[in-house]
PDB file of N, CA and C in Angstrom:
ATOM      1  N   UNK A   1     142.061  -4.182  39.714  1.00  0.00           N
ATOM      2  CA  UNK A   1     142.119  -4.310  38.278  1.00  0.00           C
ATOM      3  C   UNK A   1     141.005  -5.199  37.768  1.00  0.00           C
ATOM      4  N   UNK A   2     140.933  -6.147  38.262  1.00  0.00           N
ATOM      5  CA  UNK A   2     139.841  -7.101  37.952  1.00  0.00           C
ATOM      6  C   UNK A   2     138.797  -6.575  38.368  1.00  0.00           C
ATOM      7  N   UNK A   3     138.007  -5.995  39.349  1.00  0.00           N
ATOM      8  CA  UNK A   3     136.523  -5.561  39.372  1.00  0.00           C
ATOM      9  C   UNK A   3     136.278  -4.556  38.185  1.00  0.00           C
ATOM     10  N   UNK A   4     137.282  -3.369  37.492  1.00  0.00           N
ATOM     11  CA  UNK A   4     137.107  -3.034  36.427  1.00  0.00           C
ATOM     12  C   UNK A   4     136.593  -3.675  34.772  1.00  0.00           C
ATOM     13  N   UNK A   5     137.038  -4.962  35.249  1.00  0.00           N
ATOM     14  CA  UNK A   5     136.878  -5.979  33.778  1.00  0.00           C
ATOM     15  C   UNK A   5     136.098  -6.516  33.995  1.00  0.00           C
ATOM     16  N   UNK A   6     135.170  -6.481  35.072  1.00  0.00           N
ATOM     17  CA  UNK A   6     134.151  -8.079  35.655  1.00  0.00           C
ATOM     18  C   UNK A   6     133.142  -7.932  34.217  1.00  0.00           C
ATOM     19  N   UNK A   7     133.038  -6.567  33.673  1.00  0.00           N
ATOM     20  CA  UNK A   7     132.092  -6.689  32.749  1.00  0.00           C
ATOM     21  C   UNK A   7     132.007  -7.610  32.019  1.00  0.00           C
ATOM     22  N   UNK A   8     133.814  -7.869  31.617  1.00  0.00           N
ATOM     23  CA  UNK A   8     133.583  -8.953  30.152  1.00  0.00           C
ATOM     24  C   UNK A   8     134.458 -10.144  30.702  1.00  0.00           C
ATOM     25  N   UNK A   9     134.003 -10.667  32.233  1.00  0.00           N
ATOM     26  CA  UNK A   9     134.222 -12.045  32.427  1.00  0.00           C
ATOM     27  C   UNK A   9     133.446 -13.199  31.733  1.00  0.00           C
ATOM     28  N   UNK A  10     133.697 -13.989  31.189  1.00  0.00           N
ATOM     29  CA  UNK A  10     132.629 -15.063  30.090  1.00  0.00           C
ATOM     30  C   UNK A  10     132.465 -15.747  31.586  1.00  0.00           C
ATOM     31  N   UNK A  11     130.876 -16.277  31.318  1.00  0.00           N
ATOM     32  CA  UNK A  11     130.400 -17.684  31.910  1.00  0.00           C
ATOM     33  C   UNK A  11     130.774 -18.556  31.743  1.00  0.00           C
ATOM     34  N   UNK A  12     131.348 -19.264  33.034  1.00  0.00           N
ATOM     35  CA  UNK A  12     131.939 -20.464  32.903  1.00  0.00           C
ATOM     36  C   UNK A  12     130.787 -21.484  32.081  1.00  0.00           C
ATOM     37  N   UNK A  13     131.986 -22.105  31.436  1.00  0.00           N
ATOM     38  CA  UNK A  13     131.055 -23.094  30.256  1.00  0.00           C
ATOM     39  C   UNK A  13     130.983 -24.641  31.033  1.00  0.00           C
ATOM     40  N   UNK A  14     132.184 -25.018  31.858  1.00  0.00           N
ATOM     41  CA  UNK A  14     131.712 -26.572  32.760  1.00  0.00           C
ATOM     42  C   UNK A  14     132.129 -25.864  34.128  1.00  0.00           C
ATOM     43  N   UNK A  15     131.215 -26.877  34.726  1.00  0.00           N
ATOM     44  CA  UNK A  15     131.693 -26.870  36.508  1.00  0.00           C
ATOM     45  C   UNK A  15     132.117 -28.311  36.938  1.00  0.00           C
ATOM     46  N   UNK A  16     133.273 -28.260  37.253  1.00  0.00           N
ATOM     47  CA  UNK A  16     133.609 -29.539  37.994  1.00  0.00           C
ATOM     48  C   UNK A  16     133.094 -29.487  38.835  1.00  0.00           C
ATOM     49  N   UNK A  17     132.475 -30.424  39.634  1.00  0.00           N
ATOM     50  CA  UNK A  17     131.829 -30.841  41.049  1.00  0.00           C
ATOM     51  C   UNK A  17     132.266 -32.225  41.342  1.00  0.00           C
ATOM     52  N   UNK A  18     132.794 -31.744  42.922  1.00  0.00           N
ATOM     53  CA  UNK A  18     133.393 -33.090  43.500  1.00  0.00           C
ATOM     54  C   UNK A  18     132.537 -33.284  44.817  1.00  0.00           C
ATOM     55  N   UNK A  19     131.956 -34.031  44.825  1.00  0.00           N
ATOM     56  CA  UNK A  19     131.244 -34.053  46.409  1.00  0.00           C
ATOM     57  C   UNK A  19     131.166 -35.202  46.627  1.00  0.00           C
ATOM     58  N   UNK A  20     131.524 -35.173  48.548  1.00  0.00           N
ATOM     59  CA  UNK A  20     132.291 -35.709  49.197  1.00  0.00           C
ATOM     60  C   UNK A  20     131.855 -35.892  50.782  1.00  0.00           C
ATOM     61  N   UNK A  21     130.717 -37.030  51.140  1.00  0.00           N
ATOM     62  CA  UNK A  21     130.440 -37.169  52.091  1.00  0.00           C
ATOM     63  C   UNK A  21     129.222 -36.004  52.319  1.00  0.00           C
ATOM     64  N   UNK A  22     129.434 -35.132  53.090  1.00  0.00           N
ATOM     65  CA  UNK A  22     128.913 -33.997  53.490  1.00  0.00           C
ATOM     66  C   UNK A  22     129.078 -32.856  52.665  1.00  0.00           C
ATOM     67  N   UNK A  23     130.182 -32.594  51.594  1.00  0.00           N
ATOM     68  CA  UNK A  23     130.533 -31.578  51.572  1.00  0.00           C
ATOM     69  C   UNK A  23     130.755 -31.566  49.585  1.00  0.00           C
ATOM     70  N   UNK A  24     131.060 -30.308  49.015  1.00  0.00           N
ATOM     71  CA  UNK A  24     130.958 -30.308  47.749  1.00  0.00           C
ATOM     72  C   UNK A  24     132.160 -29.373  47.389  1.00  0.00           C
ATOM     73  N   UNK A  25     132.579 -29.311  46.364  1.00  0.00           N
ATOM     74  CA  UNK A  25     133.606 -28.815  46.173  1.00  0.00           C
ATOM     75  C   UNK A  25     133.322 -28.150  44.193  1.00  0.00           C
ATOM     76  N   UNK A  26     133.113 -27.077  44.033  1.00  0.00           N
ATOM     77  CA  UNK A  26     132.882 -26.883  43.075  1.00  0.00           C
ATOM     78  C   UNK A  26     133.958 -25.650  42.079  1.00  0.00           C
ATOM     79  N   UNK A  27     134.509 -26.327  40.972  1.00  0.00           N
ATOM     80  CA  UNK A  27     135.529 -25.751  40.419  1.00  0.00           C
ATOM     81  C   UNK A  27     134.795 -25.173  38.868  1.00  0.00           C
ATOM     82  N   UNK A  28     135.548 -24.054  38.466  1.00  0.00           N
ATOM     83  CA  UNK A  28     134.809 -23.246  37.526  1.00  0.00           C
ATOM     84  C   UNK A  28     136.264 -22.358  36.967  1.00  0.00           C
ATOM     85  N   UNK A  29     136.718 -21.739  35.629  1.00  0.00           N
ATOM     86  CA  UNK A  29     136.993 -21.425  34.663  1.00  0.00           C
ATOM     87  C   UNK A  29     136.420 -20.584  34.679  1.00  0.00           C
ATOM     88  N   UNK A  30     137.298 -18.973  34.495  1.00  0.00           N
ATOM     89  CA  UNK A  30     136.513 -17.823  34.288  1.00  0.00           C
ATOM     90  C   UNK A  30     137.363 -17.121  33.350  1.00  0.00           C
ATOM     91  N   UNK A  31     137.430 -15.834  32.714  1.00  0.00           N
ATOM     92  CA  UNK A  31     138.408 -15.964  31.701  1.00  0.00           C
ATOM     93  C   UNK A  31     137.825 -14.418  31.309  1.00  0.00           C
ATOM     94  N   UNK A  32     138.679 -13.321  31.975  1.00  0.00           N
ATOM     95  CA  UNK A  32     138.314 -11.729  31.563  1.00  0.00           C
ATOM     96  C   UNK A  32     139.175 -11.168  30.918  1.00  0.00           C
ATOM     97  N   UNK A  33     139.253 -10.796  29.903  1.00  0.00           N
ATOM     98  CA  UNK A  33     140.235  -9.907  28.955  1.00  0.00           C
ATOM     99  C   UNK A  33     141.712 -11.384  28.741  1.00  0.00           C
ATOM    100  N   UNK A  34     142.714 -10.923  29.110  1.00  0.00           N
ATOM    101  CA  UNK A  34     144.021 -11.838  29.099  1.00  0.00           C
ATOM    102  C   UNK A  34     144.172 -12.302  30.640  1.00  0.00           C
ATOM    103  N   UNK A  35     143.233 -12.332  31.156  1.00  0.00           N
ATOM    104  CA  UNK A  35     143.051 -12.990  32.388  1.00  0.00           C
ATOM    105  C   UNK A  35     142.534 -14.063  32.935  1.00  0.00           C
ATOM    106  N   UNK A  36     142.746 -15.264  33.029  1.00  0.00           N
ATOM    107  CA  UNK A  36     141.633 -16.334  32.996  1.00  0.00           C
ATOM    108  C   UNK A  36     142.220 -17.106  34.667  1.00  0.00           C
ATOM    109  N   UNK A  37     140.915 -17.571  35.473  1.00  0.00           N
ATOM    110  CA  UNK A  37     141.147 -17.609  36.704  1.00  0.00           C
ATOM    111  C   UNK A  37     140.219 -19.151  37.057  1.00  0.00           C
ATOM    112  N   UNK A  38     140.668 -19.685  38.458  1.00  0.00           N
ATOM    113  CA  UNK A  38     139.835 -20.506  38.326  1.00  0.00           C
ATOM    114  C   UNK A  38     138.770 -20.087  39.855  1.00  0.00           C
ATOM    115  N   UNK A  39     138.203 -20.310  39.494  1.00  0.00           N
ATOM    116  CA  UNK A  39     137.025 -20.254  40.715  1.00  0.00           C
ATOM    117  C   UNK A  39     136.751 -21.584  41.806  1.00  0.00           C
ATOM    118  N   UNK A  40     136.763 -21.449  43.476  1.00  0.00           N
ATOM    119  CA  UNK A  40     136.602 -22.737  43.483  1.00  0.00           C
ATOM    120  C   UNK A  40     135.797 -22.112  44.695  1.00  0.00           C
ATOM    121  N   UNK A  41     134.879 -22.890  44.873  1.00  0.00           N
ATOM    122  CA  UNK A  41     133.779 -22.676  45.813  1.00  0.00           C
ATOM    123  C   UNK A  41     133.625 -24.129  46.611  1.00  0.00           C
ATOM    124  N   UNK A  42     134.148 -24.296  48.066  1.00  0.00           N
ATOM    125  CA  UNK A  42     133.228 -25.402  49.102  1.00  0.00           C
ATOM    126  C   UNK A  42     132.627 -24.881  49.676  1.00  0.00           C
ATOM    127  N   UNK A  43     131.928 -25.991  50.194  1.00  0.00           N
ATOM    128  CA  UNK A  43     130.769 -26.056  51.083  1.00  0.00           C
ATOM    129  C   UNK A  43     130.208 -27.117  51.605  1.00  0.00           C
ATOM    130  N   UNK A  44     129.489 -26.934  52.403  1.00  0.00           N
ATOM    131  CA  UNK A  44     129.185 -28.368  52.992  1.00  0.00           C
ATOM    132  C   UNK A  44     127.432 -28.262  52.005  1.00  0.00           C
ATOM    133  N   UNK A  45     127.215 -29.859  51.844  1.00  0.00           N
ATOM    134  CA  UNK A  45     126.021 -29.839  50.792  1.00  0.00           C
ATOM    135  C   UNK A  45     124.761 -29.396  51.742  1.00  0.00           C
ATOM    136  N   UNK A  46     123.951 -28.754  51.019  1.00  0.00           N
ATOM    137  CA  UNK A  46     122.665 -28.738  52.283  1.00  0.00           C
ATOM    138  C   UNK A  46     121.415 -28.687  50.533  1.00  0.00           C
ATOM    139  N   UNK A  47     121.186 -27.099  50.711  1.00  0.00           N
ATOM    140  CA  UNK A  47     119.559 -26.454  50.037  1.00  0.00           C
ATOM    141  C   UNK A  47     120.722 -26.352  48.572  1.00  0.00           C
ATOM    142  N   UNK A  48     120.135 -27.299  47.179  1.00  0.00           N
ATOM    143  CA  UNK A  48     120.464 -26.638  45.835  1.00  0.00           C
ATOM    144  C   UNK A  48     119.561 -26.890  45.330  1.00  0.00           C
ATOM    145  N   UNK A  49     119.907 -26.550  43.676  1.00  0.00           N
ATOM    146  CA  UNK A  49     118.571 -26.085  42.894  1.00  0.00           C
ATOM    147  C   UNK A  49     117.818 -27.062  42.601  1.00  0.00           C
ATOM    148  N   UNK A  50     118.129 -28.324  42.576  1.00  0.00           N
ATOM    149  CA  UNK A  50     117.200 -29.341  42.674  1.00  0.00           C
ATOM    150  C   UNK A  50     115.868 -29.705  43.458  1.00  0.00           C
ATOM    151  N   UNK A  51     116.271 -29.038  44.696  1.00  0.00           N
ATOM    152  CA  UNK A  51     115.330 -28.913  45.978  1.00  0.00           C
ATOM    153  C   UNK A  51     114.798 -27.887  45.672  1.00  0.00           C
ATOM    154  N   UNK A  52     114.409 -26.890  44.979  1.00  0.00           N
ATOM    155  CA  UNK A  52     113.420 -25.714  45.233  1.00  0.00           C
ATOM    156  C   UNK A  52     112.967 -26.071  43.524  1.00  0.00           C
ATOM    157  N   UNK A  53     112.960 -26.764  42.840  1.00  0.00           N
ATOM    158  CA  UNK A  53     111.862 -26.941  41.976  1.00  0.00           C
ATOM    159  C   UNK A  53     110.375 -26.735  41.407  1.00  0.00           C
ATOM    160  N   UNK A  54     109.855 -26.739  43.228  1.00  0.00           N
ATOM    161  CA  UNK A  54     108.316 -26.600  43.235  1.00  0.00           C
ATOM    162  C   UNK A  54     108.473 -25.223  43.389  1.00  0.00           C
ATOM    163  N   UNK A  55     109.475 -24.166  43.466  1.00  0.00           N
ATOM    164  CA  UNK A  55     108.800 -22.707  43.434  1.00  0.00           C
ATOM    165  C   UNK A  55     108.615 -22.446  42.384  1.00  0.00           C
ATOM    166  N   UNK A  56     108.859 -22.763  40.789  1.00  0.00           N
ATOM    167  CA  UNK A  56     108.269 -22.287  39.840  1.00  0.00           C
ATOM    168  C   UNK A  56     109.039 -21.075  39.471  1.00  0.00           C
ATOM    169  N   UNK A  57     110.424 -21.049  39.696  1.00  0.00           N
ATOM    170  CA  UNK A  57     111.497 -20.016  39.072  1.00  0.00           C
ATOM    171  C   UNK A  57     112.246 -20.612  38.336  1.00  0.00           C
ATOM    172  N   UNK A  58     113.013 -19.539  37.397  1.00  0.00           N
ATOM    173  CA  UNK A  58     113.430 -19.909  36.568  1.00  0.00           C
ATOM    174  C   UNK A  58     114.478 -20.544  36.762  1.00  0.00           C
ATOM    175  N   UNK A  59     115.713 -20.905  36.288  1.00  0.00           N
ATOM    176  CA  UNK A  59     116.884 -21.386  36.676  1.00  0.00           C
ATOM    177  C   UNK A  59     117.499 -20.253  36.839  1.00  0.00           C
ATOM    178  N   UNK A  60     118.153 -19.606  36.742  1.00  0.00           N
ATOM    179  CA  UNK A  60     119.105 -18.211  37.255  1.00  0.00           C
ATOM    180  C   UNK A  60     118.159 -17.886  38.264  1.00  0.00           C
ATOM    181  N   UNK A  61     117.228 -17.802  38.887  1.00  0.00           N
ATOM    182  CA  UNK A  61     116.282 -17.477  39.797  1.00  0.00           C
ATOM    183  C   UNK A  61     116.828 -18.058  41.050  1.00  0.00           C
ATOM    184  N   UNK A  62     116.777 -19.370  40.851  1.00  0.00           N
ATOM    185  CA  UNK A  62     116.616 -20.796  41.523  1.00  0.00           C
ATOM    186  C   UNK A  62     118.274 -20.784  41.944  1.00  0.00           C
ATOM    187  N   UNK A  63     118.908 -20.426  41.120  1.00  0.00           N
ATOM    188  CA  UNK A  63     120.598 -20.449  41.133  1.00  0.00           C
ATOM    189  C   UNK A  63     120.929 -19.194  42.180  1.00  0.00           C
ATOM    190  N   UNK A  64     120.429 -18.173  42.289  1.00  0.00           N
ATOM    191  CA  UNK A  64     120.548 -16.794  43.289  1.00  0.00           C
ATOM    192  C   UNK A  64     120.145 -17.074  44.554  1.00  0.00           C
ATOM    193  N   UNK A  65     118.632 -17.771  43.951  1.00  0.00           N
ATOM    194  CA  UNK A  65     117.896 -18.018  45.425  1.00  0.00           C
ATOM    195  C   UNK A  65     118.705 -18.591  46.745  1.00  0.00           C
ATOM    196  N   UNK A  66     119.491 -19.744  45.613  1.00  0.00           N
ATOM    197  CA  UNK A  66     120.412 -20.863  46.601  1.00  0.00           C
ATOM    198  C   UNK A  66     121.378 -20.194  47.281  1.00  0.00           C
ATOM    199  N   UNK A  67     122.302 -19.101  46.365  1.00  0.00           N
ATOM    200  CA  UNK A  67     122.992 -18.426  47.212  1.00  0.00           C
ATOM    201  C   UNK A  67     122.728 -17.697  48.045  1.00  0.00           C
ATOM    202  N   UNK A  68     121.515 -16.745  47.945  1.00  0.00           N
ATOM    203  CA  UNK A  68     121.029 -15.785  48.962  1.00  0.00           C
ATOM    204  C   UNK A  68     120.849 -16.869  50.174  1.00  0.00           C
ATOM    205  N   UNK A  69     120.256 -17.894  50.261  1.00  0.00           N
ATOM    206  CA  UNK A  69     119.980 -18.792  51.155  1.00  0.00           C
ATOM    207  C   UNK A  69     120.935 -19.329  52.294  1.00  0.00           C
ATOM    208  N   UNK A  70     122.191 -19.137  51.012  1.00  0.00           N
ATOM    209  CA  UNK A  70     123.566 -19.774  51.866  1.00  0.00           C
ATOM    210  C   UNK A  70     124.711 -18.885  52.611  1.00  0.00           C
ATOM    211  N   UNK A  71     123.430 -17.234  52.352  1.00  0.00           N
ATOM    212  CA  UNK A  71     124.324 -15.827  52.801  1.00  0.00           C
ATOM    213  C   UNK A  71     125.022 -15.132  52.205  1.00  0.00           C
ATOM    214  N   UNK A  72     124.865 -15.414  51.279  1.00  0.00           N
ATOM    215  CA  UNK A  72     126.170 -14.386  49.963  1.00  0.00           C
ATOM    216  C   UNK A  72     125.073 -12.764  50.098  1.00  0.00           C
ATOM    217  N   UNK A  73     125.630 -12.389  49.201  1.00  0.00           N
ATOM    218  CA  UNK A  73     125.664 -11.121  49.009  1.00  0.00           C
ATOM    219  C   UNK A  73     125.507 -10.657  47.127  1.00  0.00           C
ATOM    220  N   UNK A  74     124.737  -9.740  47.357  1.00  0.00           N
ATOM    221  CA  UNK A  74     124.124  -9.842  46.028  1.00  0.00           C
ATOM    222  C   UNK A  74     125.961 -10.119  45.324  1.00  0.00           C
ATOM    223  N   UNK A  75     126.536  -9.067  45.478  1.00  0.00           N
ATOM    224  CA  UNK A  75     127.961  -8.923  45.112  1.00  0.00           C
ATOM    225  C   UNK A  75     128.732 -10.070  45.048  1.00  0.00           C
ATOM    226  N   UNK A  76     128.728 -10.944  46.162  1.00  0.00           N
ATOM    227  CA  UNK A  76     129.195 -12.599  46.176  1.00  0.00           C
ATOM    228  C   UNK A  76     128.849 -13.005  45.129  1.00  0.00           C
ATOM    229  N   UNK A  77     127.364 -12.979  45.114  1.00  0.00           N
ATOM    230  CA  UNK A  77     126.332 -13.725  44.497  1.00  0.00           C
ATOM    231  C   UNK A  77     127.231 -13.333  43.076  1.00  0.00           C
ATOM    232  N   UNK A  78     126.993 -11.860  42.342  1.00  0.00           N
ATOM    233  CA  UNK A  78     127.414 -11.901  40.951  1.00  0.00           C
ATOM    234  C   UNK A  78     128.556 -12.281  40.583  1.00  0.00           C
ATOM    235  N   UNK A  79     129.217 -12.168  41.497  1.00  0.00           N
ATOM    236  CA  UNK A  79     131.188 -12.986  41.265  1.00  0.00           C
ATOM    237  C   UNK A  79     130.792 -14.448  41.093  1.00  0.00           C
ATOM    238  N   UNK A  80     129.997 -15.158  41.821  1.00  0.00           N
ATOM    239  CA  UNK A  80     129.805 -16.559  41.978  1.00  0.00           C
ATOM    240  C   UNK A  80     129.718 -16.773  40.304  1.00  0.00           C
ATOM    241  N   UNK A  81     128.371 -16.224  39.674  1.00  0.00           N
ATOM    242  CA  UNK A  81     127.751 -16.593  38.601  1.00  0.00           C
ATOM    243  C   UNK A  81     128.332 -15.753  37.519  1.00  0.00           C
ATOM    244  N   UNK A  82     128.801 -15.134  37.845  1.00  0.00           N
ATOM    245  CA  UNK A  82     129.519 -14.403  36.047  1.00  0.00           C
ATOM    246  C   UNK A  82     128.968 -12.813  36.103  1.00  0.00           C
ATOM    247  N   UNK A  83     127.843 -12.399  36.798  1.00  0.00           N
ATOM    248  CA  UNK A  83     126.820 -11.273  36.103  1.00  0.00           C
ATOM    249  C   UNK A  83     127.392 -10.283  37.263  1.00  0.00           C
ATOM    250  N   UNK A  84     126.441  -9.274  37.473  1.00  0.00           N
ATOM    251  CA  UNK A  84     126.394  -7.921  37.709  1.00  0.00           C
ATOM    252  C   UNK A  84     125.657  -7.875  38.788  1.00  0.00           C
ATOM    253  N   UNK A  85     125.632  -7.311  39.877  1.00  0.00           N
ATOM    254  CA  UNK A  85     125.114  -7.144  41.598  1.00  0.00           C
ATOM    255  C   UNK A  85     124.034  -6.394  40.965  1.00  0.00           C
ATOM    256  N   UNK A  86     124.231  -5.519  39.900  1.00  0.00           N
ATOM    257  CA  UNK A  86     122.503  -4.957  39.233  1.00  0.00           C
ATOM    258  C   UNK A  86     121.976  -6.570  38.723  1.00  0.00           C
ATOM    259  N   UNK A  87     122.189  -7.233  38.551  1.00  0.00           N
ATOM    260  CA  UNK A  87     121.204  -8.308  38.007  1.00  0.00           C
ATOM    261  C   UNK A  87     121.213  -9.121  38.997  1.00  0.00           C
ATOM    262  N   UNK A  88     121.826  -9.346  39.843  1.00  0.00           N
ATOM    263  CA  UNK A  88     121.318 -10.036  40.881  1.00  0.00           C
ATOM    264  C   UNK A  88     120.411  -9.253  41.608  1.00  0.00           C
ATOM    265  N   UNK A  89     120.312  -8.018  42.134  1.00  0.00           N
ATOM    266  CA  UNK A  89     119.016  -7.694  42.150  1.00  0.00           C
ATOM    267  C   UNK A  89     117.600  -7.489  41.990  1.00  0.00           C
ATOM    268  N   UNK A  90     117.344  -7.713  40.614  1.00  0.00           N
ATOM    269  CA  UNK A  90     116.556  -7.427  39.257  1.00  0.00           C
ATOM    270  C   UNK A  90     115.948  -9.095  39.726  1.00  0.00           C
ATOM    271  N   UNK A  91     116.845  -9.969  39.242  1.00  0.00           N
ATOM    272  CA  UNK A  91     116.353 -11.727  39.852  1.00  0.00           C
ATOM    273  C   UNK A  91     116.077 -11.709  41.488  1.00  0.00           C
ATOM    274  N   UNK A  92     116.352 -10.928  42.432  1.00  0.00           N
ATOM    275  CA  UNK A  92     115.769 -10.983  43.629  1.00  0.00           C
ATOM    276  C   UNK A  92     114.176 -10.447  43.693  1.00  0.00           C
ATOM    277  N   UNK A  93     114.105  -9.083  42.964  1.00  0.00           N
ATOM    278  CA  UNK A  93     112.741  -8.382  42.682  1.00  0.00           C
ATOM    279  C   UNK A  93     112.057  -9.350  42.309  1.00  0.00           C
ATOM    280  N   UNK A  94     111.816 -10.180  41.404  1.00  0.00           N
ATOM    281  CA  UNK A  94     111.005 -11.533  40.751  1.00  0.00           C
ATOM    282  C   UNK A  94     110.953 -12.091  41.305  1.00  0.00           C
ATOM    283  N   UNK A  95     112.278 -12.722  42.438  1.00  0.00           N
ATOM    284  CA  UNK A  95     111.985 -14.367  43.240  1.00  0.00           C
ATOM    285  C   UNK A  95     111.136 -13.453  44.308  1.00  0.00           C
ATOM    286  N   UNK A  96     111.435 -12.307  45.070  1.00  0.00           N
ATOM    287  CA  UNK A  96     110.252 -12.154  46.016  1.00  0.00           C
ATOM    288  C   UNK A  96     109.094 -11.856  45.779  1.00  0.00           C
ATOM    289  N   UNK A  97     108.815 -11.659  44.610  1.00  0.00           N
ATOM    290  CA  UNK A  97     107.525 -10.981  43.735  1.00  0.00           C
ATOM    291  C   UNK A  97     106.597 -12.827  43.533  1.00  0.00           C
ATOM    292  N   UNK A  98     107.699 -13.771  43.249  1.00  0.00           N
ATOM    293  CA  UNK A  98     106.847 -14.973  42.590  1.00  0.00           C
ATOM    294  C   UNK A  98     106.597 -15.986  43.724  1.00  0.00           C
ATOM    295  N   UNK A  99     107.152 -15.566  44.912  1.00  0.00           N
ATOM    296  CA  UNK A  99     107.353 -16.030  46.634  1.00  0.00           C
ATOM    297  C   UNK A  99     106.574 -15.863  47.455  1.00  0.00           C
ATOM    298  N   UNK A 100     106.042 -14.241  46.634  1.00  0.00           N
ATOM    299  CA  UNK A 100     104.980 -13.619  47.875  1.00  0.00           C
ATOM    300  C   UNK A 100     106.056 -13.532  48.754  1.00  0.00           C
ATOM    301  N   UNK A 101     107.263 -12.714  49.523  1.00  0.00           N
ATOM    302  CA  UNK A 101     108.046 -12.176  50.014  1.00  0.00           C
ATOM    303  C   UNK A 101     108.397 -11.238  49.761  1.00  0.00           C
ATOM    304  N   UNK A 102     109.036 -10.645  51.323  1.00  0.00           N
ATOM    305  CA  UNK A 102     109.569  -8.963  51.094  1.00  0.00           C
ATOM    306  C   UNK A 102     110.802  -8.515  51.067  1.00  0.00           C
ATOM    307  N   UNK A 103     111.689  -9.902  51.925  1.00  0.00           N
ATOM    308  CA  UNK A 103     113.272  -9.668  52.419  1.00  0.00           C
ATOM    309  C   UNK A 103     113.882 -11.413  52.047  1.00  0.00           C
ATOM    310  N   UNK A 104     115.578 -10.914  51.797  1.00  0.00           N
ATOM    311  CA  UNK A 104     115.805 -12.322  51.705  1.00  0.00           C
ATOM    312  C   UNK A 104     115.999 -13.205  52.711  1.00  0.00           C
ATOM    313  N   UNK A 105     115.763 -12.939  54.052  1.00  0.00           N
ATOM    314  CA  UNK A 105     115.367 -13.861  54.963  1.00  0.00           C
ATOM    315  C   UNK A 105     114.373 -14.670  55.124  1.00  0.00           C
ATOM    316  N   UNK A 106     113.441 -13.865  54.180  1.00  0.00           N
ATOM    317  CA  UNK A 106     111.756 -14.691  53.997  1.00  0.00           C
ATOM    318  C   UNK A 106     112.043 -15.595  52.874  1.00  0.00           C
ATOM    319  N   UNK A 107     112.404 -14.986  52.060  1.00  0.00           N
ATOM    320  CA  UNK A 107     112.976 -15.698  50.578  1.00  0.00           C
ATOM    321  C   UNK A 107     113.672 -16.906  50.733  1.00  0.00           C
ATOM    322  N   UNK A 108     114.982 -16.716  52.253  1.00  0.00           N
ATOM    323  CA  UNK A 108     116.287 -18.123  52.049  1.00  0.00           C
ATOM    324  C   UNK A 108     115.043 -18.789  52.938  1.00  0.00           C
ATOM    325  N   UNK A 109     114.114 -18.428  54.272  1.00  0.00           N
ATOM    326  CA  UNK A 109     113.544 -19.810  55.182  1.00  0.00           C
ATOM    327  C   UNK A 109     112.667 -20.567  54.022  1.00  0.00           C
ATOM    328  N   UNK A 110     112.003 -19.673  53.149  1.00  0.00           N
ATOM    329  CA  UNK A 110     111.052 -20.213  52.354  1.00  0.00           C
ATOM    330  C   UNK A 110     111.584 -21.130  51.351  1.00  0.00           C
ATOM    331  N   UNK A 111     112.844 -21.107  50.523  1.00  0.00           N
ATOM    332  CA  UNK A 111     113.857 -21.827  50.207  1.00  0.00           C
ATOM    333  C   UNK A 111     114.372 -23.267  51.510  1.00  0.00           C
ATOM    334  N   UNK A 112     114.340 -22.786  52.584  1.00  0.00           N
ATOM    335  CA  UNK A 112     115.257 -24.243  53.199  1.00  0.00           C
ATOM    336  C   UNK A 112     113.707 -25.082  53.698  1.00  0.00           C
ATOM    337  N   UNK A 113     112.528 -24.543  53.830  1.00  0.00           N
ATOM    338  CA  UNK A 113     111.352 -25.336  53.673  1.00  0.00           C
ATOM    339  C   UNK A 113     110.900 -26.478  52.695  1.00  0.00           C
ATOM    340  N   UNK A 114     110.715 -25.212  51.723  1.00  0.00           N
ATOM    341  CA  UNK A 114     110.649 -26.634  50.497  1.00  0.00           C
ATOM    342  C   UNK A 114     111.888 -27.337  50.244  1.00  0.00           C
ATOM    343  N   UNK A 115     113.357 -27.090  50.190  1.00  0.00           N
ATOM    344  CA  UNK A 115     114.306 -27.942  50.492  1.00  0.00           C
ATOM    345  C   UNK A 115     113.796 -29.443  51.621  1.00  0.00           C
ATOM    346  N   UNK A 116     113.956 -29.150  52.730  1.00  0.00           N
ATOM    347  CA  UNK A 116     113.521 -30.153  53.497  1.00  0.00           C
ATOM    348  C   UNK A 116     112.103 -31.099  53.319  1.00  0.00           C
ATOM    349  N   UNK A 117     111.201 -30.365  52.320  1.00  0.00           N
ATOM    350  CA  UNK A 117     110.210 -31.276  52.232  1.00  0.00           C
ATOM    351  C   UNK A 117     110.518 -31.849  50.787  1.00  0.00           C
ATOM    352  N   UNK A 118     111.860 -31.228  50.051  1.00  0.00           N
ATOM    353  CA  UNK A 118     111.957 -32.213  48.798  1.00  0.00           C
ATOM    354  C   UNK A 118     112.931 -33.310  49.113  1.00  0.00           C
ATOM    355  N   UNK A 119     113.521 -32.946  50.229  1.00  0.00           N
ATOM    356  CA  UNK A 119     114.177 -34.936  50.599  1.00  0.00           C
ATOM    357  C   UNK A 119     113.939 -35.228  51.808  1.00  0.00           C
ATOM    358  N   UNK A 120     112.399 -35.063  51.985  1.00  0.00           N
ATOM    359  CA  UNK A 120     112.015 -35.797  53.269  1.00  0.00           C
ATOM    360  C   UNK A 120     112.058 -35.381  54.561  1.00  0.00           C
ATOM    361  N   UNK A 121     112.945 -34.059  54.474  1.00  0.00           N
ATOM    362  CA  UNK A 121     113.147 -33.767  55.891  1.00  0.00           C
ATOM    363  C   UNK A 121     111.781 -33.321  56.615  1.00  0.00           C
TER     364      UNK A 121
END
């Protein structure tokens, strides 16, 4: 029932974030037709959008990139963020186009590179 409505899920408007040692815990508000759900995503902290800065993408770019990085699936990926596995595609075409890359394996190492050289690693 719900993948039928994903169309008119609204973007979550806050994200709680709790992080915790190693690890992050991120809570989100989603809200499709008379349906409203909460989203909660852990993980242990590693590569976010703070760390890929120097690629020169946009933010929804930078926001995909991280997930492709962390293994999602375009499909993950659009449940994660609100949108459509067609637009997470469309933002993959650009990040490998503005990367100079062909696959998102080139895309996530090239992502956990500049990660590690933006805190030192």
């Amino acid at each position: 029932m719900f993948q039928q409505q994903s169309a008119s899920v609204s973007r979550p408007r806050r994200v709680l974030l709790i992080e915790r040692g190693d690890n992050c815990l991120r809570v989100r508000l989603l809200a499709a037709g008379d349906t409203t759900m909460l989203l909660v995503d852990e993980r242990a902290r590693g590569i976010c959008s703070d760390d890929l800065a120097a690629l020169g993408l946009t933010g929804r770019e930078t926001e995909v990139l991280v997930w492709v990085a962390r293994g999602k699936t375009n499909q993950d990926t659009a449940m994660i963020l609100g949108t459509r596995p067609a637009t997470v595609a469309k933002h993959l075409e650009r990040i490998f186009r503005k990367l100079g890359v062909e696959t998102r394996t080139a895309a996530a190492a090239l992502a956990f590179e500049v990660a590690a050289k933006s805190i030192g690693g």
